[in-house]
PDB file of N, CA and C in Angstrom:
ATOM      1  N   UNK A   1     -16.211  47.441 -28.351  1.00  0.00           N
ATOM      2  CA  UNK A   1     -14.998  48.213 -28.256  1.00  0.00           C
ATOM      3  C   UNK A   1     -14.013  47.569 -27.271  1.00  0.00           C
ATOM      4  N   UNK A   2     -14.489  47.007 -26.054  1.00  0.00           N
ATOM      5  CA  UNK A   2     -13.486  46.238 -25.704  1.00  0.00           C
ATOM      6  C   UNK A   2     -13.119  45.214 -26.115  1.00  0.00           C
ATOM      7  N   UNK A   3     -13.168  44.761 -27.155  1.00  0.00           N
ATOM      8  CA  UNK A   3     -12.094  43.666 -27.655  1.00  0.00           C
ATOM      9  C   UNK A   3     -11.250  44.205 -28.418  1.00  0.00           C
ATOM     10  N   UNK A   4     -10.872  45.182 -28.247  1.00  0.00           N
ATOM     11  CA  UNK A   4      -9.757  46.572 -29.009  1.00  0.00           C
ATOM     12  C   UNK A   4      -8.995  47.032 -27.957  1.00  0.00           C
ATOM     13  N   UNK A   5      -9.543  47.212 -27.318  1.00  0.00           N
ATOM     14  CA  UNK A   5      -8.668  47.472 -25.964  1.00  0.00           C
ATOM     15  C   UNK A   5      -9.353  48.877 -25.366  1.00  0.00           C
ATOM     16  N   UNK A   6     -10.676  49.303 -25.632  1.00  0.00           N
ATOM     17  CA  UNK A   6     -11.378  50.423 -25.521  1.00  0.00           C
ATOM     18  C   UNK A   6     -12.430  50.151 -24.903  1.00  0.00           C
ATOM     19  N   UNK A   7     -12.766  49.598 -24.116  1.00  0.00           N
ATOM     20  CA  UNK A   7     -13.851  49.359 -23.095  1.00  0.00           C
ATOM     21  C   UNK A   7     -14.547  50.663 -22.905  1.00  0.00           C
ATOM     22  N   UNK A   8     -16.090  50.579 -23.146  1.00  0.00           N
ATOM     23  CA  UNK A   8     -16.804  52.023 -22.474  1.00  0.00           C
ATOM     24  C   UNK A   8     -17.302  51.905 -21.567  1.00  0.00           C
ATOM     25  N   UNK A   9     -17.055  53.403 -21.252  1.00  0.00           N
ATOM     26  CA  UNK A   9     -17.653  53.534 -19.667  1.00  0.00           C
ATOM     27  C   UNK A   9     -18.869  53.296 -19.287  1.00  0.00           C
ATOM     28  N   UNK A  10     -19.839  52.915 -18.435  1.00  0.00           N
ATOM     29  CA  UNK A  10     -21.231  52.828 -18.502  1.00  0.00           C
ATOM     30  C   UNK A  10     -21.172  51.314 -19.065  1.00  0.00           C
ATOM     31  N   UNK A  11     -20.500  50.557 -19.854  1.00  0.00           N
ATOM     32  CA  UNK A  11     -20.832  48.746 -20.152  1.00  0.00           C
ATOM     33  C   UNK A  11     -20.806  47.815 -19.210  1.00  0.00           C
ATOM     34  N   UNK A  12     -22.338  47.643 -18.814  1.00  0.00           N
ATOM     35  CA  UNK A  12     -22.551  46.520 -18.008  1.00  0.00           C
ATOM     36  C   UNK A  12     -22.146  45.415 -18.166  1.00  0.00           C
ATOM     37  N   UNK A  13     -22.078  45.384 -19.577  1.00  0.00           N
ATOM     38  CA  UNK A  13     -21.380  44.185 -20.195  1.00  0.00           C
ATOM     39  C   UNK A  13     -20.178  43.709 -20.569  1.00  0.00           C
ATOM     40  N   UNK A  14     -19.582  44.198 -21.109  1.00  0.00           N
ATOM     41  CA  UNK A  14     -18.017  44.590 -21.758  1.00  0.00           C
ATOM     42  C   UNK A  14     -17.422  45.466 -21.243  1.00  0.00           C
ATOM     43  N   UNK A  15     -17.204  46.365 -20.266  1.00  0.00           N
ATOM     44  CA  UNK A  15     -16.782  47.555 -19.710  1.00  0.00           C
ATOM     45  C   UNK A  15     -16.162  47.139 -18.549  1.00  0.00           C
ATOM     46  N   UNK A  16     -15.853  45.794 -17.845  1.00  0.00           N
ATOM     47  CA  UNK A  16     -16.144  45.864 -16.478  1.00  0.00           C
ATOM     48  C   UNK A  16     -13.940  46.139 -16.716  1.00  0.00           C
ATOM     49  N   UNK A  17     -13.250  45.754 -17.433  1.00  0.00           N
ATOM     50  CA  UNK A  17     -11.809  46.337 -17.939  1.00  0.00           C
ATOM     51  C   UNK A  17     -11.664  48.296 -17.474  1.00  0.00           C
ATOM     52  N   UNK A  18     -12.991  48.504 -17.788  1.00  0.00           N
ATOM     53  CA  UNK A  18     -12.781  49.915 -17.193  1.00  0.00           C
ATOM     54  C   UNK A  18     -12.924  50.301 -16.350  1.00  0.00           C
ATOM     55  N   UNK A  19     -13.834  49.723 -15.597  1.00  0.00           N
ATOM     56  CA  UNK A  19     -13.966  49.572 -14.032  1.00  0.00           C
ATOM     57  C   UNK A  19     -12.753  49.861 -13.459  1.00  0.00           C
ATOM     58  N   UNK A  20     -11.578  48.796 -13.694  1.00  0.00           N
ATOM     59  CA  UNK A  20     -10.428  48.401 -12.649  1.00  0.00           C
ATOM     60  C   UNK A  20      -9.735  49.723 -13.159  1.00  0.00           C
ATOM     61  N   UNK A  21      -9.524  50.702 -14.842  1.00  0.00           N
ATOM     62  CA  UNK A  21      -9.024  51.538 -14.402  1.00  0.00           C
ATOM     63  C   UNK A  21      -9.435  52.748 -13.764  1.00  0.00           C
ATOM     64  N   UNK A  22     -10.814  52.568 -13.713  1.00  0.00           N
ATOM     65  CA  UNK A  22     -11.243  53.972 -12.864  1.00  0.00           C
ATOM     66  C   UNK A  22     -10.825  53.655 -11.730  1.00  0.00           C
ATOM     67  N   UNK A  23     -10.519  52.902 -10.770  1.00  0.00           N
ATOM     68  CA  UNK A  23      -9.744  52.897  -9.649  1.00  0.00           C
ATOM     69  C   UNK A  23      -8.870  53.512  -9.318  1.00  0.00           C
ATOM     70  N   UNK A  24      -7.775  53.673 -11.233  1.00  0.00           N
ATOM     71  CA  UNK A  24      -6.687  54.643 -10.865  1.00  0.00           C
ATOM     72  C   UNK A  24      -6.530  56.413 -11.059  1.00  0.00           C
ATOM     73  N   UNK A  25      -7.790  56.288 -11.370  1.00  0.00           N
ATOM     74  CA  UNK A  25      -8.013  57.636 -11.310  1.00  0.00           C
ATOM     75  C   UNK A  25      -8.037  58.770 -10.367  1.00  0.00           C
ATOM     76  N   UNK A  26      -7.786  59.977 -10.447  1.00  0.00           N
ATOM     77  CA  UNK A  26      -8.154  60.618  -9.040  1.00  0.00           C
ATOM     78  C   UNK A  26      -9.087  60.697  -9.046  1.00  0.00           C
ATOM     79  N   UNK A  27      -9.559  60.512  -7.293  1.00  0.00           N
ATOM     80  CA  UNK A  27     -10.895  60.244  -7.020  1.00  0.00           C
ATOM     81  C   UNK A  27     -11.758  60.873  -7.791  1.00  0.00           C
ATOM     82  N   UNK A  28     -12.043  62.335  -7.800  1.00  0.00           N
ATOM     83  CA  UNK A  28     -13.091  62.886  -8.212  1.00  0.00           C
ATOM     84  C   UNK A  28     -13.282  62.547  -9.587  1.00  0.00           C
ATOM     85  N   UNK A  29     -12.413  62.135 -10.443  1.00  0.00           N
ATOM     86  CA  UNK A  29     -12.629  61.790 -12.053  1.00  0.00           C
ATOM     87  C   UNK A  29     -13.513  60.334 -11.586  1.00  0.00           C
ATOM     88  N   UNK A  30     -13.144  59.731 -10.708  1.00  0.00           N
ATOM     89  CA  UNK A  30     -13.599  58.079 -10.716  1.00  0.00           C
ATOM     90  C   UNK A  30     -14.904  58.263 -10.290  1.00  0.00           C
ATOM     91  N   UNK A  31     -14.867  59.248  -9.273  1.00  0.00           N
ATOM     92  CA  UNK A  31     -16.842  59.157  -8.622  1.00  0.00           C
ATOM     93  C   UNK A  31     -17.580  59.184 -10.086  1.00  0.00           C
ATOM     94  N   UNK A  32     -17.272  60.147 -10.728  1.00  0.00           N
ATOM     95  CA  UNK A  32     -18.084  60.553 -12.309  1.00  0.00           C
ATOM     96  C   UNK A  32     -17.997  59.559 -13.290  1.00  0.00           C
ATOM     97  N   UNK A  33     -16.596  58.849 -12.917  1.00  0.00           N
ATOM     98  CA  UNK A  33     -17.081  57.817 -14.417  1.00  0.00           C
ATOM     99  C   UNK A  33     -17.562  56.801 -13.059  1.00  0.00           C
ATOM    100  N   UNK A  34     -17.555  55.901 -12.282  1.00  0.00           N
ATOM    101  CA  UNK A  34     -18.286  55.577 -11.400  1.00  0.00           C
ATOM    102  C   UNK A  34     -20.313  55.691 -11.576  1.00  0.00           C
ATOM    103  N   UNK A  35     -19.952  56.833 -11.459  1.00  0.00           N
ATOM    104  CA  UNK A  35     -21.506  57.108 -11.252  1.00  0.00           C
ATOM    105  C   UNK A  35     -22.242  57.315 -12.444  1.00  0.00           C
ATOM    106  N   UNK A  36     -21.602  57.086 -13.422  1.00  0.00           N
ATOM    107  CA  UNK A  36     -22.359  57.768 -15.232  1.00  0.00           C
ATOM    108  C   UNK A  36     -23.208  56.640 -15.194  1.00  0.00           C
ATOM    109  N   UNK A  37     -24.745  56.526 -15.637  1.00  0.00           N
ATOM    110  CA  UNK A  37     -25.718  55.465 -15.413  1.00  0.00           C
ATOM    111  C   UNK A  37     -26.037  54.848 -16.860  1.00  0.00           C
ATOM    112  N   UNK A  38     -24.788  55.226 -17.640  1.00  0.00           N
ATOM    113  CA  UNK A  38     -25.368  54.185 -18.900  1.00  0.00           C
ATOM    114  C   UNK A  38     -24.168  54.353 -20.046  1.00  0.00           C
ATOM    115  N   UNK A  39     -23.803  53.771 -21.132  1.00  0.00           N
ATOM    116  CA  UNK A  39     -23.069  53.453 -21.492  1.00  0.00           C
ATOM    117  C   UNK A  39     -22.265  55.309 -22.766  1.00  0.00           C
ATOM    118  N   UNK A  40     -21.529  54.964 -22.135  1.00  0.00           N
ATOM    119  CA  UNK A  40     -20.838  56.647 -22.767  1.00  0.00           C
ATOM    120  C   UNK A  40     -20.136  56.431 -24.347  1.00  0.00           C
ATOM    121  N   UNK A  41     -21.677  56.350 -25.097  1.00  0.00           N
ATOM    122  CA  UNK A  41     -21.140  56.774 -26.574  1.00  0.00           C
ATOM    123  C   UNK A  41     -22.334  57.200 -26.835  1.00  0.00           C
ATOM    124  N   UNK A  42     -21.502  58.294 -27.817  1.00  0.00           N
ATOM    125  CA  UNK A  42     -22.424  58.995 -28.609  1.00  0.00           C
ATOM    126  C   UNK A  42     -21.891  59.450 -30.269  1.00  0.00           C
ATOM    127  N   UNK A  43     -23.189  59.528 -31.042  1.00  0.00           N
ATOM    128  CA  UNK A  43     -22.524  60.156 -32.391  1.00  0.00           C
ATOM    129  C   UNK A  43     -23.144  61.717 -32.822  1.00  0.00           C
ATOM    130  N   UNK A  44     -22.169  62.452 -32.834  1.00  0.00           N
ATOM    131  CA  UNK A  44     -22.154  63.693 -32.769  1.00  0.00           C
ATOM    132  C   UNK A  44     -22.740  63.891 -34.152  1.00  0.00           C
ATOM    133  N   UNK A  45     -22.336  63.096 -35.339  1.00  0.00           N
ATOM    134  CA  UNK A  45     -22.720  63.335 -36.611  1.00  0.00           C
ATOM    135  C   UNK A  45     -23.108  61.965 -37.044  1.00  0.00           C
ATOM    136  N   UNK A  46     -24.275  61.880 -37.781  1.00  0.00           N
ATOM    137  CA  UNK A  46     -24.758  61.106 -39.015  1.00  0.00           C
ATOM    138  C   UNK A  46     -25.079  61.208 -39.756  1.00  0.00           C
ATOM    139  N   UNK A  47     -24.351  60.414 -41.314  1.00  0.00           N
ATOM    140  CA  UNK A  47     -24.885  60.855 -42.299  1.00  0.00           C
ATOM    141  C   UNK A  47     -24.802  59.602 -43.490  1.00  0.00           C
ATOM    142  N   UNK A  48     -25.678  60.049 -44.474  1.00  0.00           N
ATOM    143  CA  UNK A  48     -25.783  58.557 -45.390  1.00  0.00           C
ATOM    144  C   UNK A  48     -26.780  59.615 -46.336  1.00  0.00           C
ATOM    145  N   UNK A  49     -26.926  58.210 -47.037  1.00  0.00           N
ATOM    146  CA  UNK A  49     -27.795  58.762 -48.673  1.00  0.00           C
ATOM    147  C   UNK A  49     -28.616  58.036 -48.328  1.00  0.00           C
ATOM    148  N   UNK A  50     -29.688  58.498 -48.879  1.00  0.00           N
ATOM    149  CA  UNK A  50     -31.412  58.369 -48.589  1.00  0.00           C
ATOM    150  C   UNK A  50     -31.094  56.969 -49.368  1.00  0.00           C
ATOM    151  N   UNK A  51     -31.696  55.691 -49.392  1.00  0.00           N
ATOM    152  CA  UNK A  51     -31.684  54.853 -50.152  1.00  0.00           C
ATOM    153  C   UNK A  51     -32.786  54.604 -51.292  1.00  0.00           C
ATOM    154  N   UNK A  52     -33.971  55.353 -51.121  1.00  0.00           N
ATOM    155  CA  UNK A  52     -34.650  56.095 -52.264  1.00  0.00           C
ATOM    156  C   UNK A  52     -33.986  56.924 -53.339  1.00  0.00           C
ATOM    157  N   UNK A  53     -33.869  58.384 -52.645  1.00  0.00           N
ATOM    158  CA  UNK A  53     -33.707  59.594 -53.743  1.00  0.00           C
ATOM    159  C   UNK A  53     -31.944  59.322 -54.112  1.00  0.00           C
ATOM    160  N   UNK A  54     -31.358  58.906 -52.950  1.00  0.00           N
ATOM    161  CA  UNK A  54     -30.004  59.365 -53.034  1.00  0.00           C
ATOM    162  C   UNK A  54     -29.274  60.545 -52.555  1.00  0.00           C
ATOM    163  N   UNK A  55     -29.756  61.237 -51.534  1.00  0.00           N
ATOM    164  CA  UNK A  55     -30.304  62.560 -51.092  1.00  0.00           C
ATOM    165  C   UNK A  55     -29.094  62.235 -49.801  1.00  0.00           C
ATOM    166  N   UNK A  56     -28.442  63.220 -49.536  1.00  0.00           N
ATOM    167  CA  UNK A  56     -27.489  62.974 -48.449  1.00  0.00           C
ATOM    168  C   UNK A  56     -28.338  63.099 -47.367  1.00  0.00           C
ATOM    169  N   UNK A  57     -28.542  62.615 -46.189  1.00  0.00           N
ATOM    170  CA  UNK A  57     -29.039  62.802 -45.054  1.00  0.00           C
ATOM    171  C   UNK A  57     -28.147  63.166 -44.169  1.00  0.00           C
ATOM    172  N   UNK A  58     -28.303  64.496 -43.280  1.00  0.00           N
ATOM    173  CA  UNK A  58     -27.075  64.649 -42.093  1.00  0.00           C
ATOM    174  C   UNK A  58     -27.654  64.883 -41.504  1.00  0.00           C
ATOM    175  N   UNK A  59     -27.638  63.883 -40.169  1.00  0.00           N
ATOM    176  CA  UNK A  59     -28.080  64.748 -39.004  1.00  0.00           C
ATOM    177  C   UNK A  59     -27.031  64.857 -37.754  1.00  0.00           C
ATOM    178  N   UNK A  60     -27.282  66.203 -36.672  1.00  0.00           N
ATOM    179  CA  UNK A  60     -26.035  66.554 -35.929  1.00  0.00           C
ATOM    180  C   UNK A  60     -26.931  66.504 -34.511  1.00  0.00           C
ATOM    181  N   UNK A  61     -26.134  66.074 -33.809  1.00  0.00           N
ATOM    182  CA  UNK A  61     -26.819  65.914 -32.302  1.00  0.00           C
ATOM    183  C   UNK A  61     -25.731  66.138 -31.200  1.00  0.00           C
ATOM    184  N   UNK A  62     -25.674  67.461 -30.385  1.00  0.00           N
ATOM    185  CA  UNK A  62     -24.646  67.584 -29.456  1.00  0.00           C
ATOM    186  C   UNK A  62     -25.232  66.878 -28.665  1.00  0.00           C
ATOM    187  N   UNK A  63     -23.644  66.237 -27.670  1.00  0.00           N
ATOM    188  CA  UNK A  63     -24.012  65.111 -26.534  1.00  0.00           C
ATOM    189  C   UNK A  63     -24.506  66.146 -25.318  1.00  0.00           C
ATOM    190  N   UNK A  64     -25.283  64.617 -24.888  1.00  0.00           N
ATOM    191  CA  UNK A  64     -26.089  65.576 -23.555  1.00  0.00           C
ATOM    192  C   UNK A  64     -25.642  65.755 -22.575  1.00  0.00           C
ATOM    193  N   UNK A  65     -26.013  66.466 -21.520  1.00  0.00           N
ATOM    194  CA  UNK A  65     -25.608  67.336 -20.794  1.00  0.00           C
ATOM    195  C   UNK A  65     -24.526  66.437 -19.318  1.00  0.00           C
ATOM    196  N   UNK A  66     -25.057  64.971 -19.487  1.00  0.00           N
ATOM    197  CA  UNK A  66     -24.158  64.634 -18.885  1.00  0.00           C
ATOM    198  C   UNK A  66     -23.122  63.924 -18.981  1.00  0.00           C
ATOM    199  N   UNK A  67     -22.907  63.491 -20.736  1.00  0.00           N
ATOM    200  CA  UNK A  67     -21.882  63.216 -20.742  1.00  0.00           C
ATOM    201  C   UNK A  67     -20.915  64.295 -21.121  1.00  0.00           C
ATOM    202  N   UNK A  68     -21.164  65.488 -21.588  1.00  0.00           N
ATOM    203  CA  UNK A  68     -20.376  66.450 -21.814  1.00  0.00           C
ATOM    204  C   UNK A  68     -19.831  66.620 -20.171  1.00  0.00           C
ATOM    205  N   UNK A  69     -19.965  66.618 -19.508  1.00  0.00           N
ATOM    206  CA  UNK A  69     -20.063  66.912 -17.691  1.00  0.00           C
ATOM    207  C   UNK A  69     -18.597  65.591 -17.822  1.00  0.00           C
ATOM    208  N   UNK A  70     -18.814  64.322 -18.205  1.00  0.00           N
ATOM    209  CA  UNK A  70     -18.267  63.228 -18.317  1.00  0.00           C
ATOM    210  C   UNK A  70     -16.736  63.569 -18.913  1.00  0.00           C
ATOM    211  N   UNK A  71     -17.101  63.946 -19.915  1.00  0.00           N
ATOM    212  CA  UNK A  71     -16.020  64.040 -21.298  1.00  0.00           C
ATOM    213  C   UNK A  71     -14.959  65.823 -20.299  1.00  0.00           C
ATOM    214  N   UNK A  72     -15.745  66.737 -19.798  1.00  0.00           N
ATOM    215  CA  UNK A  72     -14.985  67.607 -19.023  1.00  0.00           C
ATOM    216  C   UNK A  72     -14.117  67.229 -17.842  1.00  0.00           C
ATOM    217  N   UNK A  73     -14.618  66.444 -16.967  1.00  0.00           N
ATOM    218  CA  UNK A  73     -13.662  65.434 -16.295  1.00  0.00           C
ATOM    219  C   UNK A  73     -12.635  64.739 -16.935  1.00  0.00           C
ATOM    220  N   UNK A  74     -13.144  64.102 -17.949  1.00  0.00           N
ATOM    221  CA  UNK A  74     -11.978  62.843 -18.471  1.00  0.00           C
ATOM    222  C   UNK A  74     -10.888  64.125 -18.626  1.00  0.00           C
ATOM    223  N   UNK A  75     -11.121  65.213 -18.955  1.00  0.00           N
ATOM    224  CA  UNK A  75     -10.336  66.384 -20.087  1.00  0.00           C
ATOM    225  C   UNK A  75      -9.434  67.114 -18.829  1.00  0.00           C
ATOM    226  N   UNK A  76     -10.032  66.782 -17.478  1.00  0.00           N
ATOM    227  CA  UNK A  76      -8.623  67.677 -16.570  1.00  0.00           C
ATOM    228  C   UNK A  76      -7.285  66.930 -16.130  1.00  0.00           C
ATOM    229  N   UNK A  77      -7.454  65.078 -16.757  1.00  0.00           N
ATOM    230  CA  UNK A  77      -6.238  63.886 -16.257  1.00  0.00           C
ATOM    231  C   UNK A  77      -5.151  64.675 -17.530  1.00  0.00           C
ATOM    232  N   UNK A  78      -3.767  64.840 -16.399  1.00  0.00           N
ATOM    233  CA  UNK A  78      -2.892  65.046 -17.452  1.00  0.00           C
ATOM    234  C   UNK A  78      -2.898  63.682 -18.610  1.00  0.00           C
ATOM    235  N   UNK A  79      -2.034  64.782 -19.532  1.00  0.00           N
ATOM    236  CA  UNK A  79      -2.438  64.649 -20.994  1.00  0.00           C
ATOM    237  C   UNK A  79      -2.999  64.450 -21.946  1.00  0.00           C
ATOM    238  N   UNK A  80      -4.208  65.326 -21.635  1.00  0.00           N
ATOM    239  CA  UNK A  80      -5.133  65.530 -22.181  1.00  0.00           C
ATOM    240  C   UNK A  80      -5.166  66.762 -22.932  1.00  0.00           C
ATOM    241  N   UNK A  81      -5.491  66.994 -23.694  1.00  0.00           N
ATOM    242  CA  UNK A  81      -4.909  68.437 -24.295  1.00  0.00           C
ATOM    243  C   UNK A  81      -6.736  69.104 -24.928  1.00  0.00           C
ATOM    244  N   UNK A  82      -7.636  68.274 -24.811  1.00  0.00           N
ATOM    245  CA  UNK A  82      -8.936  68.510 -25.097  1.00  0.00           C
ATOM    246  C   UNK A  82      -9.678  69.533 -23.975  1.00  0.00           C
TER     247      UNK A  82
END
């Protein structure tokens, strides 16, 4: 994602672009993305066809408890409307 211009948070690897803007964050948003211990994506939904039957497969997985904690921070920087 960062070669899009979307660096994630938590990329040891590719992320370090997000680093420099959590700097500009207010503090308390930066301690949290700062301190998140691993890379912040998740997929809320998956789904596909069985490659046997042809059978839709969905499965739904709410994010866990600390990146929702994550994603509530990102959500108090103005303009954010989430």
């Amino acid at each position: 994602m960062a070669h899009i211009g979307h660096p994630l948070i938590g990329d040891a690897d590719y992320g370090q672009a997000f680093a420099t803007k959590a700097n500009r964050l207010p503090a308390d948003v930066g301690d949290i993305v700062r301190a998140f211990p691993r890379q912040a994506l998740h997929a809320r939904l998956l789904a596909f066809r069985h490659p046997s039957t042809g059978e839709l497969m969905r499965f739904v997985a709410e994010p866990p408890a600390d990146m929702q904690a994550l994603r509530t921070a990102l959500g108090t920087l103005p303009g954010r409307n989430r």
